[in-house]
PDB file of N, CA and C in Angstrom:
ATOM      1  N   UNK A   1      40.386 136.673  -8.481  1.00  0.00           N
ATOM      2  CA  UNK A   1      39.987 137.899  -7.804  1.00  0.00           C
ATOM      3  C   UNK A   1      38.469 137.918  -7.701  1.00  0.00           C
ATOM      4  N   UNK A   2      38.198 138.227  -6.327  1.00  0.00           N
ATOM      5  CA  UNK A   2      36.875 137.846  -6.463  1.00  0.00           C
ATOM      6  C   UNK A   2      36.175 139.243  -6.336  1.00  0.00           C
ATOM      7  N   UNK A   3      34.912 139.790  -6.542  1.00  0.00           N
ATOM      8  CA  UNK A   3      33.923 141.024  -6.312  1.00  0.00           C
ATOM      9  C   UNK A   3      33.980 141.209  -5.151  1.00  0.00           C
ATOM     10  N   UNK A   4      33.347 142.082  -4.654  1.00  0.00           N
ATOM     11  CA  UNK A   4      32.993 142.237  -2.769  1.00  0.00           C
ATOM     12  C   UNK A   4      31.820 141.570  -2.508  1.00  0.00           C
ATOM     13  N   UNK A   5      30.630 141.450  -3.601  1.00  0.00           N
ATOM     14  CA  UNK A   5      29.814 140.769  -3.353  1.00  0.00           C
ATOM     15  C   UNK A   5      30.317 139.305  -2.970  1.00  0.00           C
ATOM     16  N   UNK A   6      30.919 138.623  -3.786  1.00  0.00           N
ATOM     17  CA  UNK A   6      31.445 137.387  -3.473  1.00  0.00           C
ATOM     18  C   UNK A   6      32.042 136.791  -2.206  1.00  0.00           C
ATOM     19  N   UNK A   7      32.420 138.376  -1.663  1.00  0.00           N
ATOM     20  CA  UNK A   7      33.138 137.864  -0.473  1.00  0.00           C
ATOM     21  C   UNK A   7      32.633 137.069   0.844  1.00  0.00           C
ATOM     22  N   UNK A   8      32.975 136.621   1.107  1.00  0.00           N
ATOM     23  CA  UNK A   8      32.081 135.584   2.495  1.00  0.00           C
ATOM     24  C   UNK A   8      32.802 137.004   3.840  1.00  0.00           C
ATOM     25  N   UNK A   9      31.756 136.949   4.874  1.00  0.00           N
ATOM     26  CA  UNK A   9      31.872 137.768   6.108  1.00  0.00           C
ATOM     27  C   UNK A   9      33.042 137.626   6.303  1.00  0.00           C
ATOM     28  N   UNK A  10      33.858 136.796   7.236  1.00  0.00           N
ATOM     29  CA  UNK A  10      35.151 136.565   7.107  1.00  0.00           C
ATOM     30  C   UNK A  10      36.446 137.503   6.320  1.00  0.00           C
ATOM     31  N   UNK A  11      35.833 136.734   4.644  1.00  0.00           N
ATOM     32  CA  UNK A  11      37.097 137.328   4.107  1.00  0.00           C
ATOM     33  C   UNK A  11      36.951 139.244   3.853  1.00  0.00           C
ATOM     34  N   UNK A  12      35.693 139.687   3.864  1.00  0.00           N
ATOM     35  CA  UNK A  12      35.426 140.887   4.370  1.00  0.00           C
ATOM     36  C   UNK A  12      35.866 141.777   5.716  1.00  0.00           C
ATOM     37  N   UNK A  13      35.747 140.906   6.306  1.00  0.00           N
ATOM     38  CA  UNK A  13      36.739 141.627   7.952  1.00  0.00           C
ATOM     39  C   UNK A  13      37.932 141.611   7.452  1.00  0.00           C
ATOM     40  N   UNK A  14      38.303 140.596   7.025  1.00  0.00           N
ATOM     41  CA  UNK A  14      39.938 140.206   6.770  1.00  0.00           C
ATOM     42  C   UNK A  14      40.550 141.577   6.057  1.00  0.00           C
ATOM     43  N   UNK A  15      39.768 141.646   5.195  1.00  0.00           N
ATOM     44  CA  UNK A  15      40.090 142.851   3.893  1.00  0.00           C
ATOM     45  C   UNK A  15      39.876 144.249   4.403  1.00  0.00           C
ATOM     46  N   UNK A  16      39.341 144.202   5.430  1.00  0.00           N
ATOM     47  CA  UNK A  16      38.948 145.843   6.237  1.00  0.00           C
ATOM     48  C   UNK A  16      39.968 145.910   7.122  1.00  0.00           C
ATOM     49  N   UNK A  17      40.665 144.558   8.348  1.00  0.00           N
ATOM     50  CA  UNK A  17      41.525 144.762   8.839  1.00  0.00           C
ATOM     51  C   UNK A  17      43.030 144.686   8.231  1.00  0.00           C
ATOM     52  N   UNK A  18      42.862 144.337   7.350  1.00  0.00           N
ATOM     53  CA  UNK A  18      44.206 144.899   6.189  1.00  0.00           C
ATOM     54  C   UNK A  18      44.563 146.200   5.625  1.00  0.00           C
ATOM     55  N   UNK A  19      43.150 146.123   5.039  1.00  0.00           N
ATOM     56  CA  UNK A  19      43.147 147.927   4.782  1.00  0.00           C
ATOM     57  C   UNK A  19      43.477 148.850   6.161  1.00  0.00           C
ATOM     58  N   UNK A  20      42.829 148.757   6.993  1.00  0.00           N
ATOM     59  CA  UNK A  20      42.653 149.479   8.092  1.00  0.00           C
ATOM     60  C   UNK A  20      44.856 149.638   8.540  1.00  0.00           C
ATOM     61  N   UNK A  21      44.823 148.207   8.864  1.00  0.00           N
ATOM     62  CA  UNK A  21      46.454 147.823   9.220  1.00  0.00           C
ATOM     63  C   UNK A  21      47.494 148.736   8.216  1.00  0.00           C
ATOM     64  N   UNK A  22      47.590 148.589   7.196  1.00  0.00           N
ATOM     65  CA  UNK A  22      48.129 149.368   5.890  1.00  0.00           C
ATOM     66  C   UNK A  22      47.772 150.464   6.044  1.00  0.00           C
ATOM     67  N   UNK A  23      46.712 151.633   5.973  1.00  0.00           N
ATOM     68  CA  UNK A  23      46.382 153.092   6.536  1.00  0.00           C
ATOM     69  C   UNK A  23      47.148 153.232   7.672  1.00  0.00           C
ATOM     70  N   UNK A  24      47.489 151.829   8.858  1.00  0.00           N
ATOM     71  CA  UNK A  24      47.822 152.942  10.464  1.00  0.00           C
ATOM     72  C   UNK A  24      49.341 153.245   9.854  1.00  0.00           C
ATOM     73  N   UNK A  25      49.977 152.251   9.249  1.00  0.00           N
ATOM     74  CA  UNK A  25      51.373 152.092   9.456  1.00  0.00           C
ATOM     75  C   UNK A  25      51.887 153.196   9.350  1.00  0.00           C
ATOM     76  N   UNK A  26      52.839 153.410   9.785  1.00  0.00           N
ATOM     77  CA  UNK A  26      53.577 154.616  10.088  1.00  0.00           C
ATOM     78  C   UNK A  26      52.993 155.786  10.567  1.00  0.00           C
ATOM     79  N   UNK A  27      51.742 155.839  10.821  1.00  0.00           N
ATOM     80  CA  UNK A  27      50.484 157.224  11.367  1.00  0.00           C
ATOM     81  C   UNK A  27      50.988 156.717  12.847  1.00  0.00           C
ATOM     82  N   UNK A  28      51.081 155.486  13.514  1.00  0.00           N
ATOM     83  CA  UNK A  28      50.579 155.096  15.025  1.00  0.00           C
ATOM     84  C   UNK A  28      51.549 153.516  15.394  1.00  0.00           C
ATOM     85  N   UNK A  29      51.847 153.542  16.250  1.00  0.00           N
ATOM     86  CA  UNK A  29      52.377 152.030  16.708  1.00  0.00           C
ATOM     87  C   UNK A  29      51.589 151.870  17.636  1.00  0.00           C
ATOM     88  N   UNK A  30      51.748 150.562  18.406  1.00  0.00           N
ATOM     89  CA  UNK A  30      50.993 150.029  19.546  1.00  0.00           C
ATOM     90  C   UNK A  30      51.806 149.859  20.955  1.00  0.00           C
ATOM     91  N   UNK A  31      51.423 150.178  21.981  1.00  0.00           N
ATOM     92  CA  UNK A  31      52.104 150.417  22.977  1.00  0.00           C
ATOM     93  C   UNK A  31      52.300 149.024  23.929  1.00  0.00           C
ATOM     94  N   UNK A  32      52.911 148.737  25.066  1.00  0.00           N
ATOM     95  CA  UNK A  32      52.854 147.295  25.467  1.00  0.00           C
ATOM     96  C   UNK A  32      51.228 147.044  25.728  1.00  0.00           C
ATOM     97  N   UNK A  33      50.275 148.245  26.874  1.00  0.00           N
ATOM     98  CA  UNK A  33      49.140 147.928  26.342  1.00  0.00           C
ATOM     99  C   UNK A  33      47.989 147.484  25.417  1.00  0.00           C
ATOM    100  N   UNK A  34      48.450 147.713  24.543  1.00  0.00           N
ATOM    101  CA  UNK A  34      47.910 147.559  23.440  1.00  0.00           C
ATOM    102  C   UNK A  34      46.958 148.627  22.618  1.00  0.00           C
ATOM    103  N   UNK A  35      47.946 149.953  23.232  1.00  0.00           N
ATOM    104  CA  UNK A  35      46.622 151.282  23.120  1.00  0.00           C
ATOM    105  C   UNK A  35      47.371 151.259  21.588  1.00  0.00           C
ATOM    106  N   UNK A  36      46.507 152.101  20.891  1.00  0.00           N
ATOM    107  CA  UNK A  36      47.784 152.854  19.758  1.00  0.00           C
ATOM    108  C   UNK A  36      47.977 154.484  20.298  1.00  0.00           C
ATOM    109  N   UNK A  37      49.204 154.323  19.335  1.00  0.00           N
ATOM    110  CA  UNK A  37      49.615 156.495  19.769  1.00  0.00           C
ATOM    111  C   UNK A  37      50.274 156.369  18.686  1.00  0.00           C
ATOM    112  N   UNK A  38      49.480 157.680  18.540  1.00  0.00           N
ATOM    113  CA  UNK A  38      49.441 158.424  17.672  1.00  0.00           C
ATOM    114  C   UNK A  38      50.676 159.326  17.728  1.00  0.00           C
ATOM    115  N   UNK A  39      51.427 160.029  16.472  1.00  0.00           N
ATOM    116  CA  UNK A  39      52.790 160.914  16.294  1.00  0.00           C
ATOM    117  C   UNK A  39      52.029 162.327  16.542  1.00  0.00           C
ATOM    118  N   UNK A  40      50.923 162.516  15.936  1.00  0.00           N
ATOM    119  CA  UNK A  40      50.369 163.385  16.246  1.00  0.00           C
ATOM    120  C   UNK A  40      49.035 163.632  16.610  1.00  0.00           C
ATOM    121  N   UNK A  41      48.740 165.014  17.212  1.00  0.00           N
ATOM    122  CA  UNK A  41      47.267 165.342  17.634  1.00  0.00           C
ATOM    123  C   UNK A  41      46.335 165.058  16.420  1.00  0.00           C
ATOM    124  N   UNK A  42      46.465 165.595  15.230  1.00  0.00           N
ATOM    125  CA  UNK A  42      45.764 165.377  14.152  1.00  0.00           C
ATOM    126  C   UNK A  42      45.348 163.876  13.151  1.00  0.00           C
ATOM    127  N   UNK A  43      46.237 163.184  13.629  1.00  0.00           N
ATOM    128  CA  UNK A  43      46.308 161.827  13.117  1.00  0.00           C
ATOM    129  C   UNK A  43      45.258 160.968  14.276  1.00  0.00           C
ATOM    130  N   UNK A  44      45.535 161.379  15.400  1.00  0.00           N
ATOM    131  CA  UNK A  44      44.665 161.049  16.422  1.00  0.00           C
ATOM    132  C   UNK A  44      42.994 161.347  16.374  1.00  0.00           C
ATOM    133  N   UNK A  45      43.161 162.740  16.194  1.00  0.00           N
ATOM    134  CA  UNK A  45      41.810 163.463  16.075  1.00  0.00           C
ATOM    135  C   UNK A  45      40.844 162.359  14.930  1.00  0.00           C
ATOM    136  N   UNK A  46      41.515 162.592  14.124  1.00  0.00           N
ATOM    137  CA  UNK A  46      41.236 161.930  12.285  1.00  0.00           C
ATOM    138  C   UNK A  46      40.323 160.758  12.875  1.00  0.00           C
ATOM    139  N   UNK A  47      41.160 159.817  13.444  1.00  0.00           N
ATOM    140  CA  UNK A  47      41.247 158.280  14.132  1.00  0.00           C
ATOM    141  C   UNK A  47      39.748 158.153  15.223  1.00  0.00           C
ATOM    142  N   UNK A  48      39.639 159.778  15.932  1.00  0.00           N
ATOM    143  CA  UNK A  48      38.374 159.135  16.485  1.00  0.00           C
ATOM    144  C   UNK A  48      37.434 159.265  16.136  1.00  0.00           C
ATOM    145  N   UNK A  49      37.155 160.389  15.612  1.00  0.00           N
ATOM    146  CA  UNK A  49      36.373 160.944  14.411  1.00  0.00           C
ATOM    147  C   UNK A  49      35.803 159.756  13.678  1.00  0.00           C
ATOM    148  N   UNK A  50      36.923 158.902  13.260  1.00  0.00           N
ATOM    149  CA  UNK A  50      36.413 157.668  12.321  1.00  0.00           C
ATOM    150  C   UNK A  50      35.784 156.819  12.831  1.00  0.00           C
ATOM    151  N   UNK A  51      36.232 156.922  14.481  1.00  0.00           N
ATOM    152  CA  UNK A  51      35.682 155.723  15.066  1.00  0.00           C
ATOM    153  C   UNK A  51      34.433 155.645  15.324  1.00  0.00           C
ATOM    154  N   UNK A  52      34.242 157.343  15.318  1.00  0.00           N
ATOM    155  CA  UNK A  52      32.821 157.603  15.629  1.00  0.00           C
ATOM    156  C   UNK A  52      32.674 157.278  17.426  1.00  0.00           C
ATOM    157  N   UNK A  53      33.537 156.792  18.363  1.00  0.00           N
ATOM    158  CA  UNK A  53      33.341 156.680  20.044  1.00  0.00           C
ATOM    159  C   UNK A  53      33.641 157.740  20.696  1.00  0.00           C
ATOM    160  N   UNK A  54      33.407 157.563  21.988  1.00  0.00           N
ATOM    161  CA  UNK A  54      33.897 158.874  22.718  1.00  0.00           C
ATOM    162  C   UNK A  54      35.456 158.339  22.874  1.00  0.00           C
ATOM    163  N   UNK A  55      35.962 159.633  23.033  1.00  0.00           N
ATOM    164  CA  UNK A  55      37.644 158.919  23.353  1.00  0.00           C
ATOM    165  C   UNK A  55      38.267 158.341  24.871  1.00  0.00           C
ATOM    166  N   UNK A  56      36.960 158.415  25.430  1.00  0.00           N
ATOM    167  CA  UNK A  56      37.568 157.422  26.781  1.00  0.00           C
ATOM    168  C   UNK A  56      37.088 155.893  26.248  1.00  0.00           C
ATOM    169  N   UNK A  57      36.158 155.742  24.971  1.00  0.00           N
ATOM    170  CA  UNK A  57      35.660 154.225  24.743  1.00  0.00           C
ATOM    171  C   UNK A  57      37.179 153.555  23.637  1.00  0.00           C
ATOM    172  N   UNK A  58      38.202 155.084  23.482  1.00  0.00           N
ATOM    173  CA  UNK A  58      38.916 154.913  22.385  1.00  0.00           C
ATOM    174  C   UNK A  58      40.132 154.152  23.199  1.00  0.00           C
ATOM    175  N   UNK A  59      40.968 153.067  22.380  1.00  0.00           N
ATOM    176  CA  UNK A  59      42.126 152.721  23.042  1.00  0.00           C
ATOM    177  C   UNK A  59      43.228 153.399  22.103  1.00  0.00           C
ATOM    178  N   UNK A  60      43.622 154.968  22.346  1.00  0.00           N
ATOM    179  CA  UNK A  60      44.311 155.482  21.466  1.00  0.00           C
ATOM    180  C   UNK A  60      44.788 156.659  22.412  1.00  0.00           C
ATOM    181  N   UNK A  61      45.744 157.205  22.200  1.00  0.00           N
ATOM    182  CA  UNK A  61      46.176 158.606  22.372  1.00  0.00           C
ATOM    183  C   UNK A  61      47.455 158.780  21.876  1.00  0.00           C
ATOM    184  N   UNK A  62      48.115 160.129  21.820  1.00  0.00           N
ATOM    185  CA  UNK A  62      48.832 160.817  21.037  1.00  0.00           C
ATOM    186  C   UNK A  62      50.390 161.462  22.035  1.00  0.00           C
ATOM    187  N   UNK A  63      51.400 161.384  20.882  1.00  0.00           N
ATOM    188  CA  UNK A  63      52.411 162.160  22.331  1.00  0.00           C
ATOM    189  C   UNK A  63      52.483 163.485  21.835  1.00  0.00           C
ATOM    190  N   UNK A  64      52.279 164.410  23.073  1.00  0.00           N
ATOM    191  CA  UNK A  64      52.518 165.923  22.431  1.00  0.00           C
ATOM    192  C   UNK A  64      53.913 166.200  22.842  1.00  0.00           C
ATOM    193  N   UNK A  65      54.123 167.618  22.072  1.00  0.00           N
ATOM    194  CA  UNK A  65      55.184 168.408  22.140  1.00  0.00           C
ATOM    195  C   UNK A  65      56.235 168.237  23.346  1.00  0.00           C
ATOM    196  N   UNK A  66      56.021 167.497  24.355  1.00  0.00           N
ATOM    197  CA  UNK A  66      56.170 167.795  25.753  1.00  0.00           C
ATOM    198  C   UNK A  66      56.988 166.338  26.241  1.00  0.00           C
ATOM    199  N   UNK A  67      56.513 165.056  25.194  1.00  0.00           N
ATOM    200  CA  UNK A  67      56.498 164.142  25.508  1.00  0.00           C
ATOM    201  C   UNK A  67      55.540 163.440  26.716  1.00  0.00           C
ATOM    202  N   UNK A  68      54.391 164.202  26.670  1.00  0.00           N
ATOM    203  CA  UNK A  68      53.230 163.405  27.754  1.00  0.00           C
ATOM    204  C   UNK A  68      52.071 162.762  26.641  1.00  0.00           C
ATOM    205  N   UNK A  69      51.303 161.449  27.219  1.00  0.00           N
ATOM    206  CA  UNK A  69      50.427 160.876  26.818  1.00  0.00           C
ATOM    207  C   UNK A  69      49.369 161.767  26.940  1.00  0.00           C
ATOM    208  N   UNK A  70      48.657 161.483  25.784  1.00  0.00           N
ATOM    209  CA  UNK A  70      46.995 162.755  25.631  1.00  0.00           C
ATOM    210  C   UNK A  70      46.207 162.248  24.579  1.00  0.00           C
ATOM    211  N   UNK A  71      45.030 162.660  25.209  1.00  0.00           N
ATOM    212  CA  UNK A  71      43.897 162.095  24.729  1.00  0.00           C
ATOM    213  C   UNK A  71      42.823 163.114  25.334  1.00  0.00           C
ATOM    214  N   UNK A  72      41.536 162.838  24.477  1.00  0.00           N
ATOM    215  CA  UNK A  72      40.333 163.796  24.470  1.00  0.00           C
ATOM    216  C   UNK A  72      39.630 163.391  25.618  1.00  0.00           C
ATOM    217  N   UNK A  73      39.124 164.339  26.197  1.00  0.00           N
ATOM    218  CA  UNK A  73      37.925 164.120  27.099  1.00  0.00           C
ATOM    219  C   UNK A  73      36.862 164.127  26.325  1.00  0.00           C
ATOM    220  N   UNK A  74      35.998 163.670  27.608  1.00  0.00           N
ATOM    221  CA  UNK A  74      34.713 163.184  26.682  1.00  0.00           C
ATOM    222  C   UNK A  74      33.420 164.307  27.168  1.00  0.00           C
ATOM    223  N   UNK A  75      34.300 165.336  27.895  1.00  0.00           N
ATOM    224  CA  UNK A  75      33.330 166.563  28.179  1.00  0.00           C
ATOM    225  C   UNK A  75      33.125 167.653  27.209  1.00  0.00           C
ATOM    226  N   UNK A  76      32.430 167.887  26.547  1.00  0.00           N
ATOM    227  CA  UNK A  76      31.433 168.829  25.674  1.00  0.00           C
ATOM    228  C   UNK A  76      31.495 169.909  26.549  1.00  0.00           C
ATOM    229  N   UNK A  77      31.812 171.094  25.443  1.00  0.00           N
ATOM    230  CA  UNK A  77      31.824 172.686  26.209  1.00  0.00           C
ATOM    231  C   UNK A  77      30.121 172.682  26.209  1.00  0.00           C
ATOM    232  N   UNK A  78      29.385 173.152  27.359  1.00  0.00           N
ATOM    233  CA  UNK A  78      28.250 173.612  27.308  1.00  0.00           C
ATOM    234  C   UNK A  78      27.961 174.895  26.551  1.00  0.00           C
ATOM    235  N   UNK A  79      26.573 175.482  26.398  1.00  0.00           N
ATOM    236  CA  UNK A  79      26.760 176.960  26.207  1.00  0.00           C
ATOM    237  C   UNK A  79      26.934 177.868  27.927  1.00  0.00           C
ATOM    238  N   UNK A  80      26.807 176.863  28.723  1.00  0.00           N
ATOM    239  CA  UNK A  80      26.870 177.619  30.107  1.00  0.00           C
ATOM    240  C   UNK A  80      28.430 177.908  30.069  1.00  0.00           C
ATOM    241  N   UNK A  81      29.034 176.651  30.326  1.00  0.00           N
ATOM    242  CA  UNK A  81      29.892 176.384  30.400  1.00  0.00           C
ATOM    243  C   UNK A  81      31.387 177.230  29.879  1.00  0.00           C
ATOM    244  N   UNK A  82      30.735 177.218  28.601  1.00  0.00           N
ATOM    245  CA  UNK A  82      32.117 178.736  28.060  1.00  0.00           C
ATOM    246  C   UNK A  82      31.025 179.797  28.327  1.00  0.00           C
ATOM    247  N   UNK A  83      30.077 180.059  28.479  1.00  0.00           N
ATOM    248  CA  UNK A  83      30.067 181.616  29.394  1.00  0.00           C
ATOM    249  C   UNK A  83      30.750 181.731  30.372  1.00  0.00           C
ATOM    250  N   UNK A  84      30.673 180.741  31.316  1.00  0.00           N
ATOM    251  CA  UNK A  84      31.521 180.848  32.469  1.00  0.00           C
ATOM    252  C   UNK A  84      33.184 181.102  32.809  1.00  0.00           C
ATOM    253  N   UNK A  85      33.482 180.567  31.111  1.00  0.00           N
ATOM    254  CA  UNK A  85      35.044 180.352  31.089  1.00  0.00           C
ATOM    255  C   UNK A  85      34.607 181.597  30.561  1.00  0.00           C
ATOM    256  N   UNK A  86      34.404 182.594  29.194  1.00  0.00           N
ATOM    257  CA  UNK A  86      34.850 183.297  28.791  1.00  0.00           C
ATOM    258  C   UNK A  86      34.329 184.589  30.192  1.00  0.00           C
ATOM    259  N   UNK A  87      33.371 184.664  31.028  1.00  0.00           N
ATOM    260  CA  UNK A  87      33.625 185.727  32.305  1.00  0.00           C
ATOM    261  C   UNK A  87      34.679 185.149  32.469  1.00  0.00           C
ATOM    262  N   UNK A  88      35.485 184.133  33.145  1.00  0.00           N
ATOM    263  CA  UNK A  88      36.867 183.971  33.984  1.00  0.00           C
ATOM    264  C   UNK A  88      37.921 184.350  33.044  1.00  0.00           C
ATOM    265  N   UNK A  89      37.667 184.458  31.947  1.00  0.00           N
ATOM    266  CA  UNK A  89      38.784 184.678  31.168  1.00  0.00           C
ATOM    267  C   UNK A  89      38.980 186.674  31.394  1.00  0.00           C
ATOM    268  N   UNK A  90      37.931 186.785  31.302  1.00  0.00           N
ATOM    269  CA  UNK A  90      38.019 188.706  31.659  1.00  0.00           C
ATOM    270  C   UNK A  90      38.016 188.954  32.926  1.00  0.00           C
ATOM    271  N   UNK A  91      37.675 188.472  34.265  1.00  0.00           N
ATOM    272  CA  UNK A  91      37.939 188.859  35.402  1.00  0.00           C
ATOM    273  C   UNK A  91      39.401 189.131  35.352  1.00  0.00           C
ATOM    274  N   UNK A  92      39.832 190.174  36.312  1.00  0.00           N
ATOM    275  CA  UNK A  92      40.913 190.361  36.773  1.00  0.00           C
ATOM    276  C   UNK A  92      41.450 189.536  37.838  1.00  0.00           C
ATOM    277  N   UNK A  93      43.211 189.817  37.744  1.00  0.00           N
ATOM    278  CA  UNK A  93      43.852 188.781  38.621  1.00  0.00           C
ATOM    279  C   UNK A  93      44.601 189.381  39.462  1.00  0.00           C
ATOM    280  N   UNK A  94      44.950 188.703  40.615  1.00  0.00           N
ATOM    281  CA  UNK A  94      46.111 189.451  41.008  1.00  0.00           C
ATOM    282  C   UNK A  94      47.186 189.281  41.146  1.00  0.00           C
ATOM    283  N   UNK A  95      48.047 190.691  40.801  1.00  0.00           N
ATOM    284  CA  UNK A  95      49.707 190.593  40.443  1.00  0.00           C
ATOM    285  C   UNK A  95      50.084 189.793  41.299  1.00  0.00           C
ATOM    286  N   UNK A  96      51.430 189.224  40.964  1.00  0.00           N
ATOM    287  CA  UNK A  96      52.294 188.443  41.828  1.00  0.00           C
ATOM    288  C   UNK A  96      52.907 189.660  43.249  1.00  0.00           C
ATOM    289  N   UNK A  97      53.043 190.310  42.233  1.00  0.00           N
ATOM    290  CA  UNK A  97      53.987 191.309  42.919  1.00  0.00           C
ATOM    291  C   UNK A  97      52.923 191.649  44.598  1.00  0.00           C
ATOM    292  N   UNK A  98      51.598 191.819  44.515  1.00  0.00           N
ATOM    293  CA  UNK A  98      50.937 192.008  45.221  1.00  0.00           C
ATOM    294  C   UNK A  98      50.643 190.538  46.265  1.00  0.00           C
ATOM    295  N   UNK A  99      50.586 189.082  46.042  1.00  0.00           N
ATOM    296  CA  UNK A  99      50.465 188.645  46.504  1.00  0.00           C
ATOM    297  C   UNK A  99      51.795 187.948  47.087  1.00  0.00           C
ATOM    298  N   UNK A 100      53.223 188.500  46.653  1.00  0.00           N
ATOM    299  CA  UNK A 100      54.872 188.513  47.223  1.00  0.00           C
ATOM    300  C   UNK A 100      54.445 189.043  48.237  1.00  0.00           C
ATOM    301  N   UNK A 101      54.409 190.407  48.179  1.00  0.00           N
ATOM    302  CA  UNK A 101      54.582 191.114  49.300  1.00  0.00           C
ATOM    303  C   UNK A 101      53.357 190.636  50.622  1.00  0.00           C
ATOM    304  N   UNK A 102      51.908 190.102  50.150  1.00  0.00           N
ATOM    305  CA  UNK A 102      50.963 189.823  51.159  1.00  0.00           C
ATOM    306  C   UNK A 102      51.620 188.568  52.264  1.00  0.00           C
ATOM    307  N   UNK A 103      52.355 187.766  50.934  1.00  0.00           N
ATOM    308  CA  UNK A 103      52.854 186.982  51.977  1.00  0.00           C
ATOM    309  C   UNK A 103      54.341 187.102  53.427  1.00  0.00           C
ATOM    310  N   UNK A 104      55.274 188.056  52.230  1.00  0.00           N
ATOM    311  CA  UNK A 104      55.953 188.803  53.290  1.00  0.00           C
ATOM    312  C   UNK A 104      55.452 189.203  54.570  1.00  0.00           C
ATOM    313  N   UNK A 105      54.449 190.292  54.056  1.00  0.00           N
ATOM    314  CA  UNK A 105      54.119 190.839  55.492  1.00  0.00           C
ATOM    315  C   UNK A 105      53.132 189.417  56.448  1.00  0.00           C
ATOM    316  N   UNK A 106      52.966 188.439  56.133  1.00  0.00           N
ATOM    317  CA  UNK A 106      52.865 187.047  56.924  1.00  0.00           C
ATOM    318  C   UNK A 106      54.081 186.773  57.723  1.00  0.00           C
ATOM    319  N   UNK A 107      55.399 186.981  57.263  1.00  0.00           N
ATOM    320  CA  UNK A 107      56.345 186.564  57.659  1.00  0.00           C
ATOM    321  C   UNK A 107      56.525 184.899  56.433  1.00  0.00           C
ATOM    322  N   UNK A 108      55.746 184.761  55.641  1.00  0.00           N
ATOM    323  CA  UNK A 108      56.418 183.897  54.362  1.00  0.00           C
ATOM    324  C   UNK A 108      57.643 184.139  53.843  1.00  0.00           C
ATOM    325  N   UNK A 109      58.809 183.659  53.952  1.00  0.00           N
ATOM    326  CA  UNK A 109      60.167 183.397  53.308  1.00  0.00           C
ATOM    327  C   UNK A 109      59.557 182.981  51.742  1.00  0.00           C
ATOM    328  N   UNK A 110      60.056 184.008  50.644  1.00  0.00           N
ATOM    329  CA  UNK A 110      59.527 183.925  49.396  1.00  0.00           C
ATOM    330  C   UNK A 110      60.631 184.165  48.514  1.00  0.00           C
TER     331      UNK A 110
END
């Protein structure tokens, strides 16, 4: 058994991609691409976090609730940006009921 000092570069990768291999198992499989996916959002999250990349540099994503492939964008909320969402979030909308009938009186079959 040798120290870590002892170890030559090599058998150091070797021992990180072992470790690393042993941590995914059962967290993630690999897809015919060769992405991994993740069982869950959080196991995913964890994963890029570690990687420290943006997640479009990541070959990873997750299946949600829904059964669709997902993964993070690599867009950052601004501070503009959720001002803008949180005004759109309080503007008012309009009812269905109001835009049924606008189209009726078009002559729209609804």
């Amino acid at each position: 058994m040798k120290t870590i000092a002892e170890l030559t570069v090599e058998e150091l990768a070797q021992l990180i991609r072992q470790i690393v291999h042993e941590e995914l198992k059962g967290v993630c499989t690999i897809d015919e691409k060769g992405y991994l996916v993740f069982r869950d959002e959080a196991s995913y999250a964890r994963y890029v976090q570690v990687v420290g990349k943006k997640p479009s540099r990541v070959k990873a994503y997750w299946i949600d609730e829904h059964g669709l492939k997902t993964r993070y964008s690599d867009d950052e909320v601004t501070p503009q940006l959720k001002r803008e969402l949180e005004r759109a979030r309080h503007e008012l909308t309009i009812p269905a009921e109001a835009v049924i009938a606008k189209l009726r009186k078009l002559g729209v079959k609804v």
